[in-house]
Protein backbone atom coordinates (compact mmCIF):
# COMPACT_ATOMS: atom_id res chain seq x y z
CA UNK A 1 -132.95 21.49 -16.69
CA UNK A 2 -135.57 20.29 -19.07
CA UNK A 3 -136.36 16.32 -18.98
CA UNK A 4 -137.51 14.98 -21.91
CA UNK A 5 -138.03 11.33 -21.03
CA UNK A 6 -139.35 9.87 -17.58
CA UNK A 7 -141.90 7.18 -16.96
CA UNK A 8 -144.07 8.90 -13.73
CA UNK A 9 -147.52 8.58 -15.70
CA UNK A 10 -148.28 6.07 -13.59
CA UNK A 11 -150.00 2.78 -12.77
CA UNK A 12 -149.43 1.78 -16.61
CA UNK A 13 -145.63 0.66 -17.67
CA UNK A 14 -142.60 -0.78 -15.56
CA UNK A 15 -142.26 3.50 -13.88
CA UNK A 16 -143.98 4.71 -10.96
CA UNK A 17 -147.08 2.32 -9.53
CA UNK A 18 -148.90 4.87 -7.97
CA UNK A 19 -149.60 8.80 -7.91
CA UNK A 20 -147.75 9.06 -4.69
CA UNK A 21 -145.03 7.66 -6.27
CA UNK A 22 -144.89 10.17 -9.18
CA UNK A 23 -145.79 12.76 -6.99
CA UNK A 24 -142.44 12.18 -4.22
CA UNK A 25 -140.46 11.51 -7.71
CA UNK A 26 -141.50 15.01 -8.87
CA UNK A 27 -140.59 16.87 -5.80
CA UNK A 28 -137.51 15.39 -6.04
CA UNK A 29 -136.99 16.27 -9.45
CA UNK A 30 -138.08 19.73 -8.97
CA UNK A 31 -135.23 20.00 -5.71
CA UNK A 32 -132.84 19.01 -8.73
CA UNK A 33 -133.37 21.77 -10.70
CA UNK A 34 -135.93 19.77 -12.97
CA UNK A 35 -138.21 22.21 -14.60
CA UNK A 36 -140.72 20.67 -17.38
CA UNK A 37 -140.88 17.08 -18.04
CA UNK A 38 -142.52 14.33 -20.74
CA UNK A 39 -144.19 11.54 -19.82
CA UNK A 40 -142.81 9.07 -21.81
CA UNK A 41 -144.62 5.71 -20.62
CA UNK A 42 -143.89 2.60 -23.06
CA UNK A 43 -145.65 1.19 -25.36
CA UNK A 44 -145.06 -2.20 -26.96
CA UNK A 45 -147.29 -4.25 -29.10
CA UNK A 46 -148.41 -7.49 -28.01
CA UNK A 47 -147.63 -6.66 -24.36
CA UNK A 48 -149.40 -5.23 -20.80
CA UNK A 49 -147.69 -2.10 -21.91
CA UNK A 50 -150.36 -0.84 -24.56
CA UNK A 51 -152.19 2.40 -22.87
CA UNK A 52 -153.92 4.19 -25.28
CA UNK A 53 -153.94 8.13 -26.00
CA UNK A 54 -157.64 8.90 -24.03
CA UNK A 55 -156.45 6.50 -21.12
CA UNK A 56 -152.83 8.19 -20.49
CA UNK A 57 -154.66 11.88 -20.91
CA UNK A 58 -157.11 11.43 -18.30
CA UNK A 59 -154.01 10.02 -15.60
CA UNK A 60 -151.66 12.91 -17.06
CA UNK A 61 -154.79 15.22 -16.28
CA UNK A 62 -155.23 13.81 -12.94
CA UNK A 63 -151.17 13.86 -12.27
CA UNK A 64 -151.25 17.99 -13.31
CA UNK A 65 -154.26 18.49 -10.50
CA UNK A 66 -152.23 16.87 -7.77
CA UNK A 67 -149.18 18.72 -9.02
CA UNK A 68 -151.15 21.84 -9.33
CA UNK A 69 -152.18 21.25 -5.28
CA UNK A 70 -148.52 20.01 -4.00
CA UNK A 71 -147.64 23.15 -5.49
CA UNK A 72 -144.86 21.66 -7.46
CA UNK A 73 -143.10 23.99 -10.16
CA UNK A 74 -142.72 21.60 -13.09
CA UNK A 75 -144.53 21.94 -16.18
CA UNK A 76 -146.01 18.22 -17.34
CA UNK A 77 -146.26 17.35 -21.01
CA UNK A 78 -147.20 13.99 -22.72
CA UNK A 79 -145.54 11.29 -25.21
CA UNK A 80 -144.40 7.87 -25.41
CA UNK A 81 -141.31 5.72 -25.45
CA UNK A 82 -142.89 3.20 -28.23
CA UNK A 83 -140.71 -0.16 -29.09
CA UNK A 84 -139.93 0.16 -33.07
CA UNK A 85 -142.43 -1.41 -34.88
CA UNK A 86 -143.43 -1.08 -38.53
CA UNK A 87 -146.98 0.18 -37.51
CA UNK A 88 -146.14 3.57 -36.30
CA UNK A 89 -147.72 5.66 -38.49
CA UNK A 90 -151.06 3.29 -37.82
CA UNK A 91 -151.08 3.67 -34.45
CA UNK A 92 -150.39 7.34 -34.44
CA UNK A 93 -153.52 7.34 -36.54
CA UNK A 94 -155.43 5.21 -34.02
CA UNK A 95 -154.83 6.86 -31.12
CA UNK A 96 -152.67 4.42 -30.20
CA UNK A 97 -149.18 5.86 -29.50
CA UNK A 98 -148.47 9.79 -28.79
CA UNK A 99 -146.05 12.04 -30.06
CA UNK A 100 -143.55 14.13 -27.68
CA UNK A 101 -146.52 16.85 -26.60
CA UNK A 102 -147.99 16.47 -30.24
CA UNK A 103 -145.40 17.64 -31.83
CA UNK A 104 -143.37 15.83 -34.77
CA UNK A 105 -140.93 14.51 -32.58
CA UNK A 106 -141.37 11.05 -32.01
CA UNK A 107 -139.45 9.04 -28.87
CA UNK A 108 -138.85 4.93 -29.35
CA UNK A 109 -136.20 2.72 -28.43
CA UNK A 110 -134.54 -0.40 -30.53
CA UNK A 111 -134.07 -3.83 -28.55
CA UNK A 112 -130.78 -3.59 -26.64
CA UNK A 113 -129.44 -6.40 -28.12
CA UNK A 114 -129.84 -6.08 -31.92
CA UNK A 115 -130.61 -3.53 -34.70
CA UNK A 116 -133.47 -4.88 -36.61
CA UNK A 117 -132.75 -5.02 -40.53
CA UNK A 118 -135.78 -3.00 -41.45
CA UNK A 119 -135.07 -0.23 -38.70
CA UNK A 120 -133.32 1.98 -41.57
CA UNK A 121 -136.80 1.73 -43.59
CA UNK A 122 -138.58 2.32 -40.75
CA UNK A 123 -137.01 5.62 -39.69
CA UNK A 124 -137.32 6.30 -44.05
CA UNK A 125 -140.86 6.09 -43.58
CA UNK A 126 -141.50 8.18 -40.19
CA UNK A 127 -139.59 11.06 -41.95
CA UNK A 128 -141.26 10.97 -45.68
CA UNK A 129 -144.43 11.29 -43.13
CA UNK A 130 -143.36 14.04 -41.86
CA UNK A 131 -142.36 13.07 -38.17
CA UNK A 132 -138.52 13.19 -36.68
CA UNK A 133 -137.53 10.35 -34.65
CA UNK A 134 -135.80 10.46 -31.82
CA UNK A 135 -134.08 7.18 -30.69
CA UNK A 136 -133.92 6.77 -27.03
CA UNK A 137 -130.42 6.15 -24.76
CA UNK A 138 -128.45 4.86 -27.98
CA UNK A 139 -125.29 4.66 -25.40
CA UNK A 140 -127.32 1.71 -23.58
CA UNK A 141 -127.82 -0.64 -27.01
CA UNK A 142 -125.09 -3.08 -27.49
CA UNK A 143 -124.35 -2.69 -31.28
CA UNK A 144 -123.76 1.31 -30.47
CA UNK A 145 -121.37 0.48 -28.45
CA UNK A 146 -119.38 -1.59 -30.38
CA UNK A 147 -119.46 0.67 -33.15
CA UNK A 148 -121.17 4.10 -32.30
CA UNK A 149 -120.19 5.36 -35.77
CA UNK A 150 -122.97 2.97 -37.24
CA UNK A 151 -125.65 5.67 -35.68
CA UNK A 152 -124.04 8.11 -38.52
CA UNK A 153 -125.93 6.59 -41.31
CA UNK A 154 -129.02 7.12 -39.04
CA UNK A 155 -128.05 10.80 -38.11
CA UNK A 156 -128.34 11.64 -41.87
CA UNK A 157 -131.60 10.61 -42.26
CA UNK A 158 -133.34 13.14 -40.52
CA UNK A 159 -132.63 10.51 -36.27
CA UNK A 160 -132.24 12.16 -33.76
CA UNK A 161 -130.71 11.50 -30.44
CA UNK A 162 -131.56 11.62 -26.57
CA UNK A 163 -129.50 10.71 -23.89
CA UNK A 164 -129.71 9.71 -20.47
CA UNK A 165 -128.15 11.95 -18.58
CA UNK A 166 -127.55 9.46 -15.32
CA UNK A 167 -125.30 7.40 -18.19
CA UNK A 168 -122.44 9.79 -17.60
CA UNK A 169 -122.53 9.36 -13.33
CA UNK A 170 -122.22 5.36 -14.31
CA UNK A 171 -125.96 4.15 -13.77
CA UNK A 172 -125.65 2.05 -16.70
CA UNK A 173 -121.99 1.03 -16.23
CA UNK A 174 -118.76 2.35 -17.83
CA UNK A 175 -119.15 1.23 -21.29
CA UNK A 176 -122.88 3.07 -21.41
CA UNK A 177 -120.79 5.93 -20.16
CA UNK A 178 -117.65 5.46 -22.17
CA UNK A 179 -120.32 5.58 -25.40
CA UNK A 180 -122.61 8.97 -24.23
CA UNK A 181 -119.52 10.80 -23.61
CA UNK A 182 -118.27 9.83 -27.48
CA UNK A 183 -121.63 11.15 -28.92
CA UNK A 184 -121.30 14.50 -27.12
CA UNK A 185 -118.29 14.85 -28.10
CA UNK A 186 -119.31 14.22 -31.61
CA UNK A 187 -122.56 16.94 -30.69
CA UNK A 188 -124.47 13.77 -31.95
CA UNK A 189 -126.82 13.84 -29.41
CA UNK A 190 -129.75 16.26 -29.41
CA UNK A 191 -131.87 15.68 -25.86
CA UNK A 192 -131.52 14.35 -22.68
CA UNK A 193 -133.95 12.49 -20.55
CA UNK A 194 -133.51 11.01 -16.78
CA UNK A 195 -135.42 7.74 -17.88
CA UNK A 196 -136.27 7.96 -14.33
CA UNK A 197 -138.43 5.12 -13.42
CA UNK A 198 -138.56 5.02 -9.41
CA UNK A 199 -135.62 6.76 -8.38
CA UNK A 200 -134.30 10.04 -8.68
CA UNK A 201 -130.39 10.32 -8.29
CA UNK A 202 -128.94 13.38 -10.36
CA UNK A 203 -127.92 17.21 -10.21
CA UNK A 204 -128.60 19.45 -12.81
CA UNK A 205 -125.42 21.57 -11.62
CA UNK A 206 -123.16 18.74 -11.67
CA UNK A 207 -124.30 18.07 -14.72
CA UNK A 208 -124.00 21.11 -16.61
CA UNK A 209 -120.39 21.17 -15.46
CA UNK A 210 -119.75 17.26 -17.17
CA UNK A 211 -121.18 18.57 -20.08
CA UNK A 212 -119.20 21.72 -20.11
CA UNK A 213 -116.22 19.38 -19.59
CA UNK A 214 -116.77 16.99 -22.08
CA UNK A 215 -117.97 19.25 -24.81
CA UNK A 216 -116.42 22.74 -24.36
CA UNK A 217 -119.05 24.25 -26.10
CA UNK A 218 -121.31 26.85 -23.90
CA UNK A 219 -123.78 26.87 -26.35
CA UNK A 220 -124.29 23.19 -27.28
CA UNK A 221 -124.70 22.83 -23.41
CA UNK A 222 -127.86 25.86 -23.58
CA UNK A 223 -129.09 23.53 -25.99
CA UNK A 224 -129.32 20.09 -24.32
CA UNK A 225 -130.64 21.69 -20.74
CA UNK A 226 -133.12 23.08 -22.25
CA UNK A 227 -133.45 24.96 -25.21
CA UNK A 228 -133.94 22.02 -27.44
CA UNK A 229 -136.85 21.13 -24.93
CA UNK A 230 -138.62 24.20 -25.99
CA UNK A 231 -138.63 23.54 -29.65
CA UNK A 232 -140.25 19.78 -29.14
CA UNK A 233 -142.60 21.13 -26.99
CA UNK A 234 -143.33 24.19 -29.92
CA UNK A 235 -143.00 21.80 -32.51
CA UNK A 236 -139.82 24.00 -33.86
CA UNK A 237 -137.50 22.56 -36.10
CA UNK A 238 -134.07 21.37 -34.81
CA UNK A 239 -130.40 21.47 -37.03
CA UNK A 240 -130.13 18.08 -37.74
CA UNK A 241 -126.35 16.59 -39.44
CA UNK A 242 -126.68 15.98 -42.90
């Protein structure tokens, strides 16, 4: 299992405080079957949570050392989680915000209670640029929902989808649950993440047989655990619906 979305770069968003925390979290992770992660640590404009590129490198640096001496077997890479905002491309440019391991692939997250009206002109933009965004947990936002098909129009733009995976064991509640299991079923959604923040409560075995279950595709499966990972992290390109 691959984990493309976890807030353990610490001491700088609403994840782990500490390096001790990130360092008990990834032990735990790695007992799970967790074998390469992103560091996906907000950022939001016009808030505490506004770390810039040099800062995060030097903690993910210093997170890789201790990792490197705990002797724990997971592979670290580096991105964000960034809160949509019509300054992406500027604060890619300014060292701002990072990519998913500098790759194209781009990780942010809508407010959970609305869709903004220019979100459709945003993602327009990111791809004409050359970068493929990947919306974060869209079974947790309240217009998805309501009406999951809306993320269609989205889909054929060049979005992409991750998941968390701890929505289908109920961490979110049954309607976050109800909505993840839709978009697999669909094969709508192209990652999945733990969005683990200070607790660690999954199984990569249990969840390979959910997915199994709810999708009945072997293959499709491959591809969420982990294969998908790999061609972020190689900047590959991914099948996207059109």
């Amino acid at each position: 299992m691959k984990d493309l979305h976890c807030h353990l770069l610490y001491g700088i968003d609403d994840g782990s405080k500490s390096q001790e925390e990130s360092i008990k979290l990834l032990k735990q992770m790695e007992k799970e079957g967790i074998t390469e992660c992103i560091l996906t640590p907000h950022y939001i404009e016009e808030s505490e949570y506004t770390c810039n590129n040099k800062e995060k490198e030097k903690l993910l640096k210093e997170l890789q050392k201790k990792v490197k001496e705990e002797n724990i077997n997971i592979k670290l890479y580096l991105g964000n989680e960034v809160f949509i905002t019509t300054n992406f491309l500027q604060l890619i440019k300014k060292g701002e915000i990072r990519t998913l391991n500098n790759s194209k692939y781009l990780l942010f997250e809508f407010p959970m209670r609305q869709i903004y009206n220019n979100t459709g002109y945003i993602v327009n933009e990111l791809v004409s640029n050359g970068y493929i965004p990947v919306l974060a947990h869209p079974e947790r936002y309240a217009a998805f929902q309501k009406h999951p098909n809306l993320l269609e129009e989205y889909l054929r733009t060049g979005l992409l989808l991750q998941g968390n995976f701890t929505s289908l064991f109920g961490k979110y509640g049954k309607t976050a649950q109800k909505t993840l299991k839709l978009l697999l079923k669909k094969k709508w959604i192209t990652f999945l993440g733990s969005d683990t923040h200070h607790d660690v409560n999954f199984n990569s075995k249990k969840l390979e047989k959910k997915l199994l279950r709810i999708t009945k595709d072997k293959e499709y499966v491959k591809a969420l655990m982990g294969e998908n990972f790999d061609k972020v992290i190689n900047n590959e390109d991914i099948a996207m619906l059109r």
